[in-house]
Protein backbone atom coordinates (compact mmCIF):
# COMPACT_ATOMS: atom_id res chain seq x y z
CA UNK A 1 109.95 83.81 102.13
CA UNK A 2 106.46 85.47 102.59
CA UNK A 3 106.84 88.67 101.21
CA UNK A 4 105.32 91.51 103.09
CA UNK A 5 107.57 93.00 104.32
CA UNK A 6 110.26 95.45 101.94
CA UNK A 7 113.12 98.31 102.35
CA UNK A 8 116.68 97.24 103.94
CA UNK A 9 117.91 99.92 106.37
CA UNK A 10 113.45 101.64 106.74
CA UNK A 11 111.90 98.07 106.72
CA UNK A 12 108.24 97.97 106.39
CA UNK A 13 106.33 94.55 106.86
CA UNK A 14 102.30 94.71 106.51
CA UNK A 15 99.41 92.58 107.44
CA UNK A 16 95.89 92.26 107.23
CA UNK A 17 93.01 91.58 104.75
CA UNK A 18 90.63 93.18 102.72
CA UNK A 19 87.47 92.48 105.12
CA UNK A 20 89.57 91.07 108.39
CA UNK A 21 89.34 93.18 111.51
CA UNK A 22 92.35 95.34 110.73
CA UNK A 23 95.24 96.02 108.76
CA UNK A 24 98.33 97.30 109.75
CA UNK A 25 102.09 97.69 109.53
CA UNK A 26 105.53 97.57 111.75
CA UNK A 27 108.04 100.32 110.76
CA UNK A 28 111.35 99.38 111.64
CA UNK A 29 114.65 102.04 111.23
CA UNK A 30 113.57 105.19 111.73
CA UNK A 31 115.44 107.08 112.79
CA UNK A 32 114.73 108.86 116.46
CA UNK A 33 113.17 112.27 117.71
CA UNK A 34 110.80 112.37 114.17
CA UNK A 35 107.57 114.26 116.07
CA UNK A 36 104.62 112.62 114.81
CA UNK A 37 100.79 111.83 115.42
CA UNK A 38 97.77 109.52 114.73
CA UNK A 39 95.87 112.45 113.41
CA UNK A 40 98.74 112.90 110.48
CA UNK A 41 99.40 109.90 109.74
CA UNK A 42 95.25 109.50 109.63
CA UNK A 43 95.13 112.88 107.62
CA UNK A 44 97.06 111.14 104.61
CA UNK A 45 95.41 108.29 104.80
CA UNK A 46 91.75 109.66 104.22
CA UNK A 47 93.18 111.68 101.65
CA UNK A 48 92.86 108.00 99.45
CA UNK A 49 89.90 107.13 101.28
CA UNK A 50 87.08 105.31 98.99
CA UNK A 51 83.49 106.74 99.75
CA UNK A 52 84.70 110.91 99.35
CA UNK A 53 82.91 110.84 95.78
CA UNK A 54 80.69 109.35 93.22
CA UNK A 55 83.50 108.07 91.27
CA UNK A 56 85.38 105.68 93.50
CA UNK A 57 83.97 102.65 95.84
CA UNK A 58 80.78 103.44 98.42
CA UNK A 59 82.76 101.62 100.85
CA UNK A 60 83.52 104.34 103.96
CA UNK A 61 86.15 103.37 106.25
CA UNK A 62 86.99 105.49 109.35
CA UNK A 63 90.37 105.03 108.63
CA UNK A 64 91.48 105.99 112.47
CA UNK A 65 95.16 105.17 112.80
CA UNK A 66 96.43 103.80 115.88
CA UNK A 67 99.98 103.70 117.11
CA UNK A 68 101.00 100.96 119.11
CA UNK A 69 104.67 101.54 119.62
CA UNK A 70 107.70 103.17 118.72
CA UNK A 71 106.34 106.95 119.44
CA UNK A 72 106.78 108.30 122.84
CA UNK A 73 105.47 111.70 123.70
CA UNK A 74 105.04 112.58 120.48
CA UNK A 75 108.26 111.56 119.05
CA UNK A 76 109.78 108.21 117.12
CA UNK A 77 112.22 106.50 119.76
CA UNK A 78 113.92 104.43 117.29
CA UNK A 79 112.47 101.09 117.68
CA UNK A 80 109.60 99.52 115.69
CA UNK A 81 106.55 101.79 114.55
CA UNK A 82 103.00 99.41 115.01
CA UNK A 83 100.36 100.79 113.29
CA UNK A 84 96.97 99.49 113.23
CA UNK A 85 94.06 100.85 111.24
CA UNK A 86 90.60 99.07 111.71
CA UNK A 87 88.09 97.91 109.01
CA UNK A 88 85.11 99.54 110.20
CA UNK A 89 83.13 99.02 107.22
CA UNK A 90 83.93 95.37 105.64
CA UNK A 91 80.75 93.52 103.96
CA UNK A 92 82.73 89.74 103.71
CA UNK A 93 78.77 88.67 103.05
CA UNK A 94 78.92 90.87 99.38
CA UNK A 95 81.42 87.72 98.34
CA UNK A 96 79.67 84.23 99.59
CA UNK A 97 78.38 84.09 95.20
CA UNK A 98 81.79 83.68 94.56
CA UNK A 99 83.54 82.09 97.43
CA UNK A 100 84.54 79.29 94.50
CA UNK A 101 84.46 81.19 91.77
CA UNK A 102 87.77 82.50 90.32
CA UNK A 103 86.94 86.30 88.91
CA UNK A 104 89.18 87.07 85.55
CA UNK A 105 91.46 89.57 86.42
CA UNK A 106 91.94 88.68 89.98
CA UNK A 107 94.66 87.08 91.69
CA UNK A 108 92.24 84.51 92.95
CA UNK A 109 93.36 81.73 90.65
CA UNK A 110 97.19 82.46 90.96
CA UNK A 111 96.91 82.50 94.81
CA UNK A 112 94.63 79.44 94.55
CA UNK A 113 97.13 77.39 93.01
CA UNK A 114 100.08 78.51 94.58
CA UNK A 115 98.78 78.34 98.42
CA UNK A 116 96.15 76.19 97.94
CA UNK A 117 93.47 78.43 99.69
CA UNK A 118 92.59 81.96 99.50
CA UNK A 119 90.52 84.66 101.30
CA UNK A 120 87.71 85.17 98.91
CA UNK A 121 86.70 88.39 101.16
CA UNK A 122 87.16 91.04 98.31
CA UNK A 123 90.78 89.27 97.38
CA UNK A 124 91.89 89.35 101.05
CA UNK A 125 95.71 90.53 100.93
CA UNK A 126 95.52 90.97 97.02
CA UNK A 127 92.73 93.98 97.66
CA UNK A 128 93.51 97.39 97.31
CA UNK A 129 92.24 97.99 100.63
CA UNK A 130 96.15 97.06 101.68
CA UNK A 131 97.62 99.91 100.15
CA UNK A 132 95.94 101.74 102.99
CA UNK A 133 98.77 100.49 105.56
CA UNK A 134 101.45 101.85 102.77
CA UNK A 135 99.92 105.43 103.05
CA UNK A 136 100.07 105.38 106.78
CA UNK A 137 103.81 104.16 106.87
CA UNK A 138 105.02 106.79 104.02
CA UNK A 139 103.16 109.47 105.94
CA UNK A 140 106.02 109.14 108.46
CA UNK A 141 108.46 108.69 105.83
CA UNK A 142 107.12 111.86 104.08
CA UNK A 143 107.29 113.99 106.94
CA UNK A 144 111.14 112.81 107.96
CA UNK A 145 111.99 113.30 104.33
CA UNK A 146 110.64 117.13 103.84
CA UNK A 147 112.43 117.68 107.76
CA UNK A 148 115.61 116.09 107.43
CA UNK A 149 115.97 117.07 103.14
CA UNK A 150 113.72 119.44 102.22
CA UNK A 151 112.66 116.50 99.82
CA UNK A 152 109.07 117.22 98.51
CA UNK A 153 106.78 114.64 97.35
CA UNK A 154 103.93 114.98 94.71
CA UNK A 155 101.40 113.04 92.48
CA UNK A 156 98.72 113.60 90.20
CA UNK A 157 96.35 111.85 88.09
CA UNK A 158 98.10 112.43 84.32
CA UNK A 159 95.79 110.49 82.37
CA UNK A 160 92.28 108.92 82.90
CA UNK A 161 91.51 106.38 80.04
CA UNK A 162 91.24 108.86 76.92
CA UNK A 163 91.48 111.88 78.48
CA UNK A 164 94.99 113.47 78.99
CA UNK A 165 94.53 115.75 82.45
CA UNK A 166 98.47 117.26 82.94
CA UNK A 167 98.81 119.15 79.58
CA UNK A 168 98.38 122.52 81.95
CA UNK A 169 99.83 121.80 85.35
CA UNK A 170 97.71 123.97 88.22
CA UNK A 171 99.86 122.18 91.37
CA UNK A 172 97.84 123.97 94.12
CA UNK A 173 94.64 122.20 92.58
CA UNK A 174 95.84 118.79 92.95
CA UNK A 175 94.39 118.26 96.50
CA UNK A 176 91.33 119.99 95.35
CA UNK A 177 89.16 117.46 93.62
CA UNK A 178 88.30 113.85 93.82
CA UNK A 179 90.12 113.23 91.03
CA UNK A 180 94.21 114.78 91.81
CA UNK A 181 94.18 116.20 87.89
CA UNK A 182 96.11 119.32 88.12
CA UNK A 183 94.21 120.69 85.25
CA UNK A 184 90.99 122.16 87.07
CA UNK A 185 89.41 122.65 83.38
CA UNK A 186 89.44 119.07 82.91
CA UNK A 187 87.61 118.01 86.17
CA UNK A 188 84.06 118.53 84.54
CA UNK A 189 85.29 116.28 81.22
CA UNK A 190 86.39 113.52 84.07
CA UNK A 191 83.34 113.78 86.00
CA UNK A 192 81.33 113.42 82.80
CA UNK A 193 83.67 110.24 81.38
CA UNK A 194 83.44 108.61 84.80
CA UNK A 195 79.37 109.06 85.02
CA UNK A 196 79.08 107.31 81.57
CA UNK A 197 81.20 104.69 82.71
CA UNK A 198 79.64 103.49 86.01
CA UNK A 199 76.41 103.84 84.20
CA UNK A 200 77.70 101.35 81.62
CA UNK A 201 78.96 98.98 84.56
CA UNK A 202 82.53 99.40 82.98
CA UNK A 203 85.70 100.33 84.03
CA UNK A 204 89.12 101.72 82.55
CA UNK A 205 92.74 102.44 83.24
CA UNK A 206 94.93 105.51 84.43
CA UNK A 207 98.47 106.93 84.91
CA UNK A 208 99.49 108.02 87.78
CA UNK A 209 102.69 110.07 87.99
CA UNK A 210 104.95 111.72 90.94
CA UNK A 211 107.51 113.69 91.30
CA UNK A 212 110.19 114.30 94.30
CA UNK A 213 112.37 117.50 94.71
CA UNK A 214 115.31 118.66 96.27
CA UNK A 215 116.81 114.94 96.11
CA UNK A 216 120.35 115.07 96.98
CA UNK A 217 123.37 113.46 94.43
CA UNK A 218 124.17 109.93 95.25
CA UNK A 219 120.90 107.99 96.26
CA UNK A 220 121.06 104.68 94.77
CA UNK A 221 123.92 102.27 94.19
CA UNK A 222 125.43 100.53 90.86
CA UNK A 223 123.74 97.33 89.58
CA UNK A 224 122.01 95.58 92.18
CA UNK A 225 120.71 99.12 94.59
CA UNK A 226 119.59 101.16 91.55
CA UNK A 227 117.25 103.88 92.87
CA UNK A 228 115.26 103.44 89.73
CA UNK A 229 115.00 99.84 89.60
CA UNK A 230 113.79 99.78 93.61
CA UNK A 231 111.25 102.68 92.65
CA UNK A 232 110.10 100.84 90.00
CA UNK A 233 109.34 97.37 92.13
CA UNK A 234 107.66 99.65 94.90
CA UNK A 235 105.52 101.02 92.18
CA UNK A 236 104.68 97.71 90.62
CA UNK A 237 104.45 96.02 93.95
CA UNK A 238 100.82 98.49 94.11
CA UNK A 239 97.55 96.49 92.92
CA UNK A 240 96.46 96.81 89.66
CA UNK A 241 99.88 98.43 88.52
CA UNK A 242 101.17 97.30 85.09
CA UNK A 243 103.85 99.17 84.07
CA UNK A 244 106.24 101.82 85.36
CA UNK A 245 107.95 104.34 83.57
CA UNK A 246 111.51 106.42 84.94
CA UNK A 247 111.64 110.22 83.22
CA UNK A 248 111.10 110.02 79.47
CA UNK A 249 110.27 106.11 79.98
CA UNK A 250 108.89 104.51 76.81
CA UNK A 251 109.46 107.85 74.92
CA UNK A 252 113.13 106.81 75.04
CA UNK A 253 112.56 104.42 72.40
CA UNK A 254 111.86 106.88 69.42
CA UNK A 255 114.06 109.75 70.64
CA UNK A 256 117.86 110.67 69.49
CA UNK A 257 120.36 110.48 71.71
CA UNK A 258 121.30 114.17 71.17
CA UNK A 259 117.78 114.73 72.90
CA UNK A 260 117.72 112.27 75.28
CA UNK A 261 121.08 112.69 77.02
CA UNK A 262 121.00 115.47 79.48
CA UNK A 263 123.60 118.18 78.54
CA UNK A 264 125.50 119.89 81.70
CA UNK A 265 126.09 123.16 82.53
CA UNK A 266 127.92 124.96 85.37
CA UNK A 267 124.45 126.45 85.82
CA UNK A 268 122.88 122.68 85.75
CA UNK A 269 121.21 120.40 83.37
CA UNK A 270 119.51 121.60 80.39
CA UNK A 271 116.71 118.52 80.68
CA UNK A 272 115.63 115.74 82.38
CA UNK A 273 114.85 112.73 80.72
CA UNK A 274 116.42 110.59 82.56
CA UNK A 275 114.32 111.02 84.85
CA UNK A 276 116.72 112.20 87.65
CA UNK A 277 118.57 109.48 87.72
CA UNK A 278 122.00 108.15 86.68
CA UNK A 279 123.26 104.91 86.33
CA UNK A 280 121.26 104.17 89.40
CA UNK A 281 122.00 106.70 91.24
CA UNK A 282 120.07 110.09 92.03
CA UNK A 283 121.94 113.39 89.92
CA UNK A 284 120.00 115.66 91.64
CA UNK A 285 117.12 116.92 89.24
CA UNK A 286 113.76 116.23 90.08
CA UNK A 287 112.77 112.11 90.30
CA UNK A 288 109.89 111.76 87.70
CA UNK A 289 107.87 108.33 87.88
CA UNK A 290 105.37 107.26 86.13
CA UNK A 291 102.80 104.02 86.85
CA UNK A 292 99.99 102.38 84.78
CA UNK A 293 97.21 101.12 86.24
CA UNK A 294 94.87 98.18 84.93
CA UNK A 295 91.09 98.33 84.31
CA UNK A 296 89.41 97.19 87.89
CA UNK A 297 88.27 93.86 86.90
CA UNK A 298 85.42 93.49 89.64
CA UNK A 299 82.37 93.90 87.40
CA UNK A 300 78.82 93.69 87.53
CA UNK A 301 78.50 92.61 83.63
CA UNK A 302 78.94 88.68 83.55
CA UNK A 303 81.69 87.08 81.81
CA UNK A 304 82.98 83.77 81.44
CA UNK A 305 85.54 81.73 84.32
CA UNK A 306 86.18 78.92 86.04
CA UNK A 307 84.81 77.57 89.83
CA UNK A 308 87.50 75.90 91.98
CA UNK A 309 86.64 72.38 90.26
CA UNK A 310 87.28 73.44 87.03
CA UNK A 311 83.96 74.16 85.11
CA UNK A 312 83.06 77.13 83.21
CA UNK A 313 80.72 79.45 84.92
CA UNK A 314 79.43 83.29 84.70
CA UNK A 315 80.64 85.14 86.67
CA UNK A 316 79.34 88.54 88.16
CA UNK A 317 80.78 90.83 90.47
CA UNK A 318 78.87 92.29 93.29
CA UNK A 319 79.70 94.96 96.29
CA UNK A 320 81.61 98.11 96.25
CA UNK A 321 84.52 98.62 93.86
CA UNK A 322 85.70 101.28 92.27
CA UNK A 323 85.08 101.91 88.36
CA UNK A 324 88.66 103.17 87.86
CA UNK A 325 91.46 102.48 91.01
CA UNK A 326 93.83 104.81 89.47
CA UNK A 327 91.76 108.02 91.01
CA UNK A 328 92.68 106.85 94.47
CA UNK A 329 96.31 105.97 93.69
CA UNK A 330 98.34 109.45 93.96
CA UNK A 331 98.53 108.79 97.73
CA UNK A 332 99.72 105.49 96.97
CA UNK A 333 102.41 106.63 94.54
CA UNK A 334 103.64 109.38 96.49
CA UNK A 335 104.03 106.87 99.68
CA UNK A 336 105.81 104.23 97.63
CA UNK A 337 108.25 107.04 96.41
CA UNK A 338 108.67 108.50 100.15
CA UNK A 339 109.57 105.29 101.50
CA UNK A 340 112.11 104.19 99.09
CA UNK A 341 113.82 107.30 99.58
CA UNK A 342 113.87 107.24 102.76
CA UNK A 343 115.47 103.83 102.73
CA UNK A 344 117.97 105.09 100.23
CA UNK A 345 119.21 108.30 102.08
CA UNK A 346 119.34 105.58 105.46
CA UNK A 347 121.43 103.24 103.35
CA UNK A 348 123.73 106.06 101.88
CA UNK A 349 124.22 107.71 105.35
CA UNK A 350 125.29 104.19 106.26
CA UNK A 351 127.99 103.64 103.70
CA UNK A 352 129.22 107.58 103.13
CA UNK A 353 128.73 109.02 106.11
């Protein structure tokens, strides 16, 4: 078993490298007559586009998405979606230094030892640049999902190292800076932090979180189909992810269970800390997730590792990487969420139809 591909009833296999000549993606189960185009699929796709700001990578990808199959005058026909997005602006050269170098941090010593050779081009299929491909295949799922559910999908930056950016939630000014805080009185503190820490050649961490409304009851299965436990593996399955949390999460741990379990009304639920999620399955309330992501590790300020032969070396990190990956993940999230849904309402249709 390779492992690209994921889903059971909305299967999604992807391919490509970092600096190769393309990435891309087969869709396979969706459903027919879903109207969609290149320049949608491409519009979600620049929306985690490196090169928009200071604060993330210089690299600038055109990031035009082709469609190879399975869409037919505008509209899905039921067999498999190809999509192919070209890198346009891959610099393999900025990685010859360390072409036997194993960078702490990286997967290049795991995937080393366990294949025996490895694309050293920016961490080939371990790069972020992958998570591209995801966007483009839960833009479809997105769209199908609001259409066929009313289900709405959104993310936002909720922390960035210190500095807690969702205390005051302004949705509408998500999509309105580089940075997806929904606090537009914080943007000048994060633009500040983020200066002062490419200047310093460092990096840090940062939560992403998303949300999905209008979920119906019954998503998810007992045990092994838990809608939680798949949304967490999609969400860890994203580089640089570390931990995922489901409603209250971690808070869980120093909470009573007369506030953590969600009372019932006739009128509803009088919380949510479960997240919106029972058991496994959905309940209905919003679906809160939350994901962690890890310090970039590509750095310009040597440290200590190990060559391919097993001797101690400095290592430094040169080319275009970007001082803090979580900024570019909302997209991400909010993909990874649309396309396990998807999958879920597929599989549920399939069994309770």
């Amino acid at each position: 078993m390779s492992y690209n591909s994921f889903g059971h009833v909305l299967r999604v296999t992807t391919f490509g490298e970092s600096h190769g000549p393309a990435i891309g993606c087969v869709i396979d189960g969706c459903p027919p007559g879903l109207e969609i185009s290149a320049g949608e699929i491409r519009a979600e796709v620049l929306r985690r586009a490196t090169g928009k700001s200071r604060h993330t990578s210089q690299r600038r990808e055109q990031e035009d998405v082709q469609i190879l199959s399975g869409v037919f005058e505008g509209c899905t026909t039921g067999t498999p979606i190809a999509l192919l997005i070209e890198n346009t602006d891959a610099r393999p050269r900025d990685y010859e230094e360390i072409k036997r170098q194993f960078r702490p941090g990286h997967a290049d010593f795991t995937y080393w030892k366990k294949y025996g050779i490895r694309d050293y081009r920016g961490g080939g299929r371990s790069s972020a640049r992958e998570t591209a491909i995801r966007v483009a295949a839960g833009a479809v799922a997105r769209k199908w999902l609001k259409l066929s559910l009313s289900i709405e999908i959104q993310g936002w930056l909720a922390q960035l190292g210190p500095i807690r950016t969702d205390e005051t939630m302004q949705w509408e000014t998500i999509d309105t800076n580089p940075f997806f805080c929904p606090d537009p009185a914080k943007v000048p503190e994060l633009e500040a932090y983020m200066d002062a820490l490419r200047k310093s050649g460092d990096s840090t961490g940062a939560r992403v979180n998303v949300v999905a409304r209008n979920v119906p009851v019954g998503l998810g299965a007992p045990i092994y189909g838990k809608l939680d436990a798949e949304l967490a593996a999609a969400m860890m399955s994203i580089n640089a992810a570390k931990g995922v949390e489901i409603g209250a999460g971690f808070e869980s741990v120093s909470q009573m269970g007369t506030t953590h379990r969600d009372e019932m009304t006739p009128g509803g639920f009088l919380s949510n800390h479960a997240g919106g999620i029972l058991g496994g399955i959905s309940s209905g309330q919003d679906i809160l997730v939350s994901t962690a992501f890890k310090p970039t590790s590509s750095l310009r300020i040597p440290c200590r590792g190990l060559d391919i032969d097993g001797q101690e070396v400095e290592i430094v990190t040169k080319g275009r990487h970007d001082p803090c990956v979580g900024i570019r993940a909302t997209p991400i999230v909010e993909a990874m969420m649309a396309l396990v849904l998807m999958d879920h309402v597929l599989l549920h249709r399939a069994q309770n139809s």
